[in-house]
N, C-alpha and C. Protein backbone atom coordinates (compact mmCIF):
# COMPACT_ATOMS: atom_id res chain seq x y z
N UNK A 1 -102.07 -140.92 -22.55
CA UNK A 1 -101.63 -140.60 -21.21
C UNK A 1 -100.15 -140.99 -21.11
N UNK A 2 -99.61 -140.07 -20.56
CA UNK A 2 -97.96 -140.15 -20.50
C UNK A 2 -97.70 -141.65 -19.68
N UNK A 3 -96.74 -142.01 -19.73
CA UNK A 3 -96.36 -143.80 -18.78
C UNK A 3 -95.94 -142.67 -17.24
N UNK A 4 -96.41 -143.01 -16.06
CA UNK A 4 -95.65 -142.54 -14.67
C UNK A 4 -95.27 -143.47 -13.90
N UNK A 5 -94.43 -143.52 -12.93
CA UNK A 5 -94.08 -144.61 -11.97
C UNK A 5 -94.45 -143.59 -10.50
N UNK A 6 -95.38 -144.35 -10.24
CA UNK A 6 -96.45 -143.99 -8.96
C UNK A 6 -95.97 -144.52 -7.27
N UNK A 7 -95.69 -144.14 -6.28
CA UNK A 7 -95.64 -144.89 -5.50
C UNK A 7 -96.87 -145.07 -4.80
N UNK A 8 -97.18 -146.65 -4.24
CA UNK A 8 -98.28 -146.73 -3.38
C UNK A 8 -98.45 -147.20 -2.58
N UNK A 9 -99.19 -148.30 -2.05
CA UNK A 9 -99.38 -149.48 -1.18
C UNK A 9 -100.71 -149.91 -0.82
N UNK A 10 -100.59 -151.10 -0.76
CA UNK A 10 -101.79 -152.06 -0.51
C UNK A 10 -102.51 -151.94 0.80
N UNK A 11 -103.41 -151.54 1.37
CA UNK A 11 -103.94 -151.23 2.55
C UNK A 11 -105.03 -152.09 3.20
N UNK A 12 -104.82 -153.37 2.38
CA UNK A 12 -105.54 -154.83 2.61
C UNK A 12 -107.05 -155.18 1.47
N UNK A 13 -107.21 -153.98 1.25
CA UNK A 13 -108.32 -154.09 0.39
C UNK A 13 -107.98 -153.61 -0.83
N UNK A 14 -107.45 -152.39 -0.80
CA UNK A 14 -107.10 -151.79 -1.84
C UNK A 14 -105.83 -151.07 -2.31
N UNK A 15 -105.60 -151.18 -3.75
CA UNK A 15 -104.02 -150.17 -3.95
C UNK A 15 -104.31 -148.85 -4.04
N UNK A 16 -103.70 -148.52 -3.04
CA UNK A 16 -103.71 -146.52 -2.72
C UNK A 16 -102.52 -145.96 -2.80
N UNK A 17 -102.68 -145.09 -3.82
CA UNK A 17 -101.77 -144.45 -4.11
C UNK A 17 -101.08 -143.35 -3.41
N UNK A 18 -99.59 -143.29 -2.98
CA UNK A 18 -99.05 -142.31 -1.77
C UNK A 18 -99.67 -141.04 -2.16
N UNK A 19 -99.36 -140.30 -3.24
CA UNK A 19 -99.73 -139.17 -3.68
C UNK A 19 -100.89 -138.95 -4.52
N UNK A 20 -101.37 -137.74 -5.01
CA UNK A 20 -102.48 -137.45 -5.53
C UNK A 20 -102.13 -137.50 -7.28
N UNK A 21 -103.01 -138.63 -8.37
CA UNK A 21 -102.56 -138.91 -9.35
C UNK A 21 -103.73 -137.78 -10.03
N UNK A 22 -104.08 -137.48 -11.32
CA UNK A 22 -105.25 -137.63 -11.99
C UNK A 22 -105.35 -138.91 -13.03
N UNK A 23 -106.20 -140.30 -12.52
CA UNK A 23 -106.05 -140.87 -13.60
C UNK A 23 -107.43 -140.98 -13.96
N UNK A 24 -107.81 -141.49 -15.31
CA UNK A 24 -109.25 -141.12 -15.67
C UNK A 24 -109.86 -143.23 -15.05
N UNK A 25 -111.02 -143.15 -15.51
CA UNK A 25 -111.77 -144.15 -14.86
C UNK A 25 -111.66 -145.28 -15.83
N UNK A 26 -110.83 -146.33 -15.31
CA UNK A 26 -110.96 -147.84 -16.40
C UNK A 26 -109.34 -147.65 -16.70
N UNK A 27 -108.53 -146.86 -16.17
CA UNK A 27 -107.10 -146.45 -17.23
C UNK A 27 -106.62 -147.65 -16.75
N UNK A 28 -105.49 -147.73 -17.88
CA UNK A 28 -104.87 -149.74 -17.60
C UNK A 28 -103.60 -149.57 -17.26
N UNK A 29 -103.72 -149.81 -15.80
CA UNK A 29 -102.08 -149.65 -15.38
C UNK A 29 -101.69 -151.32 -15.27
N UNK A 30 -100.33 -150.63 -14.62
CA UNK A 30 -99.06 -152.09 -14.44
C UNK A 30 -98.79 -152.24 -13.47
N UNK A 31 -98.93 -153.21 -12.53
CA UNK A 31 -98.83 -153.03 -10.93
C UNK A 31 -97.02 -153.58 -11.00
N UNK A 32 -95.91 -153.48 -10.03
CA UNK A 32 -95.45 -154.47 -9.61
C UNK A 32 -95.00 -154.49 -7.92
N UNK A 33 -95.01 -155.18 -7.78
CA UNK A 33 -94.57 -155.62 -6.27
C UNK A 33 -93.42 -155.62 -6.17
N UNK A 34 -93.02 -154.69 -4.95
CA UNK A 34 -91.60 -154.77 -4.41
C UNK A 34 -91.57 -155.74 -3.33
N UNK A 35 -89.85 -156.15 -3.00
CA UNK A 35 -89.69 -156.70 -1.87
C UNK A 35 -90.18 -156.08 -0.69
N UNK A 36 -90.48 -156.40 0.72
CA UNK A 36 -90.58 -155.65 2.06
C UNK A 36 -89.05 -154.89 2.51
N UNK A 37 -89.01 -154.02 3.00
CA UNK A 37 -88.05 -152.79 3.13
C UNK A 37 -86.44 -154.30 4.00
N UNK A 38 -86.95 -154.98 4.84
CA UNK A 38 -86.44 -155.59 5.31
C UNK A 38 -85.96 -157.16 4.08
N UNK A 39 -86.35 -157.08 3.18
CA UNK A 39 -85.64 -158.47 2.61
C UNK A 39 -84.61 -157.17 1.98
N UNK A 40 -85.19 -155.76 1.10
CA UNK A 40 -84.34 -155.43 0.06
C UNK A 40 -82.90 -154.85 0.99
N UNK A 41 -83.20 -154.56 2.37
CA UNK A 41 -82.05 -154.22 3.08
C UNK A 41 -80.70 -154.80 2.92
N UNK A 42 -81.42 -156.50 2.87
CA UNK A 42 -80.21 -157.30 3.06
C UNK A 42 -79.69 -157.13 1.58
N UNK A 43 -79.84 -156.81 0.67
CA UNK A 43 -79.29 -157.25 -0.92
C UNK A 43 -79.22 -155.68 -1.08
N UNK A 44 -79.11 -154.43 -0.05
CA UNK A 44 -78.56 -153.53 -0.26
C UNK A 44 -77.04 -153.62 0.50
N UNK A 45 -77.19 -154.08 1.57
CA UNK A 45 -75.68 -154.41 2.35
C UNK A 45 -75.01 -155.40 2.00
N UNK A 46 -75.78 -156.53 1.37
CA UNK A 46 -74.90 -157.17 0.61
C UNK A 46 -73.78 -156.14 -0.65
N UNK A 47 -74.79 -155.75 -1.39
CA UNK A 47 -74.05 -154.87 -2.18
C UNK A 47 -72.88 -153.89 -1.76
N UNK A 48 -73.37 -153.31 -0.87
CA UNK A 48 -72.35 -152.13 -0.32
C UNK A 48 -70.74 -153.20 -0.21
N UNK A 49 -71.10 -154.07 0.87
CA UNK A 49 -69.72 -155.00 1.12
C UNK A 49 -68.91 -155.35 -0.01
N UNK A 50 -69.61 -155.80 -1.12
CA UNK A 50 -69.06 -155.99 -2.79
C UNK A 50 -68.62 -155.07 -2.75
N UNK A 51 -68.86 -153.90 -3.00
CA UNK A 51 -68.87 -152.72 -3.73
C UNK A 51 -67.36 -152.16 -3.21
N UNK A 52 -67.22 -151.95 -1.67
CA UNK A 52 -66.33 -151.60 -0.73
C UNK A 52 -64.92 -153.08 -1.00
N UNK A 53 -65.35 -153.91 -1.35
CA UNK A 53 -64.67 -154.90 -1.65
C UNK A 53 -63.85 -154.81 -2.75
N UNK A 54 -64.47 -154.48 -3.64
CA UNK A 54 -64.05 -154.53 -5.01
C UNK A 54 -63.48 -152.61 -5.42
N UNK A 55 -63.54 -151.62 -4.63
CA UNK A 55 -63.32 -150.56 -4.92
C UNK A 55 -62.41 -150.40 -3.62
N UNK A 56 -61.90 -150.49 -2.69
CA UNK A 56 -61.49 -150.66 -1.52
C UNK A 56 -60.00 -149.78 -1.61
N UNK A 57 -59.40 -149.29 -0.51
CA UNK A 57 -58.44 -148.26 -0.52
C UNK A 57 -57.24 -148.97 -1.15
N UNK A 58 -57.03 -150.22 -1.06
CA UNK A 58 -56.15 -150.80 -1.72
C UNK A 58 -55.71 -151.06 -3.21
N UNK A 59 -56.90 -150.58 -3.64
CA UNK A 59 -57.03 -151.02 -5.65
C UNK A 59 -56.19 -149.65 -5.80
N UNK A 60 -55.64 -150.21 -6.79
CA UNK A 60 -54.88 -148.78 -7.32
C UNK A 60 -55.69 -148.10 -8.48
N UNK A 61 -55.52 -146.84 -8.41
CA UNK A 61 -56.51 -146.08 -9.63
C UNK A 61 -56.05 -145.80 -10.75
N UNK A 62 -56.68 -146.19 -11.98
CA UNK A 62 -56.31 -146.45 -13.21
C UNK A 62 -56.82 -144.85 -13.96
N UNK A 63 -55.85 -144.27 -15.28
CA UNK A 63 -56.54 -143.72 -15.94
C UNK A 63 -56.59 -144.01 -16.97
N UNK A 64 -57.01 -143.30 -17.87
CA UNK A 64 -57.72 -143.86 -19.29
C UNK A 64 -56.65 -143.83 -20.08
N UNK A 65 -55.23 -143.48 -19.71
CA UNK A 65 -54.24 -144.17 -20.54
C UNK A 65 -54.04 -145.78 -20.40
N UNK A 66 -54.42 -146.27 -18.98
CA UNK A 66 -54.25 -147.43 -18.65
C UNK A 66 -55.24 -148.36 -19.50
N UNK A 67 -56.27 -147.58 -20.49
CA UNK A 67 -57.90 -148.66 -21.10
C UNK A 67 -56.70 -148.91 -22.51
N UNK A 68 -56.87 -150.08 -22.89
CA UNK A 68 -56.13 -150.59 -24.18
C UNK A 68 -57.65 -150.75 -25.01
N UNK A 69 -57.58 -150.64 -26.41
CA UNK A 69 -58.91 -151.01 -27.03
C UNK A 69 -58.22 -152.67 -27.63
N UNK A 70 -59.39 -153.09 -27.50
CA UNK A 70 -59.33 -154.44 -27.83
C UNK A 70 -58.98 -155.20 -29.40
């Protein structure tokens, strides 16, 4: 069976899968747990601020004459 990355969620009893899979009976999957939409928010806006930080209208833009090899 090919490897897929499934989305789902836990519905207190059981993991249900968003969409319709075919998997056969006993197949050995890999669960993992994401953060809640609200912790990964913050360590997405964290990021953005880096990102806008470090790429920001002020950096001057380099081209690949500017890369020296080491």
């Amino acid at each position: 069976m090919p490897t897929a990355v499934l989305n789902a969620h836990y519905d207190g009893k059981h993991i249900v899968l968003d969409e319709p899979f075919a998997l056969p009976a006993n197949a050995p999957l890999l669960v993992t747990v994401i953060a809640p939409d609200d912790e990964r928010s913050g360590w997405a806006d964290l990021s953005v601020q880096n990102l806008a930080r470090a790429y920001g209208d002020d950096e001057p833009e380099y081209s690949a004459a500017d890369v020296k090899p080491q």
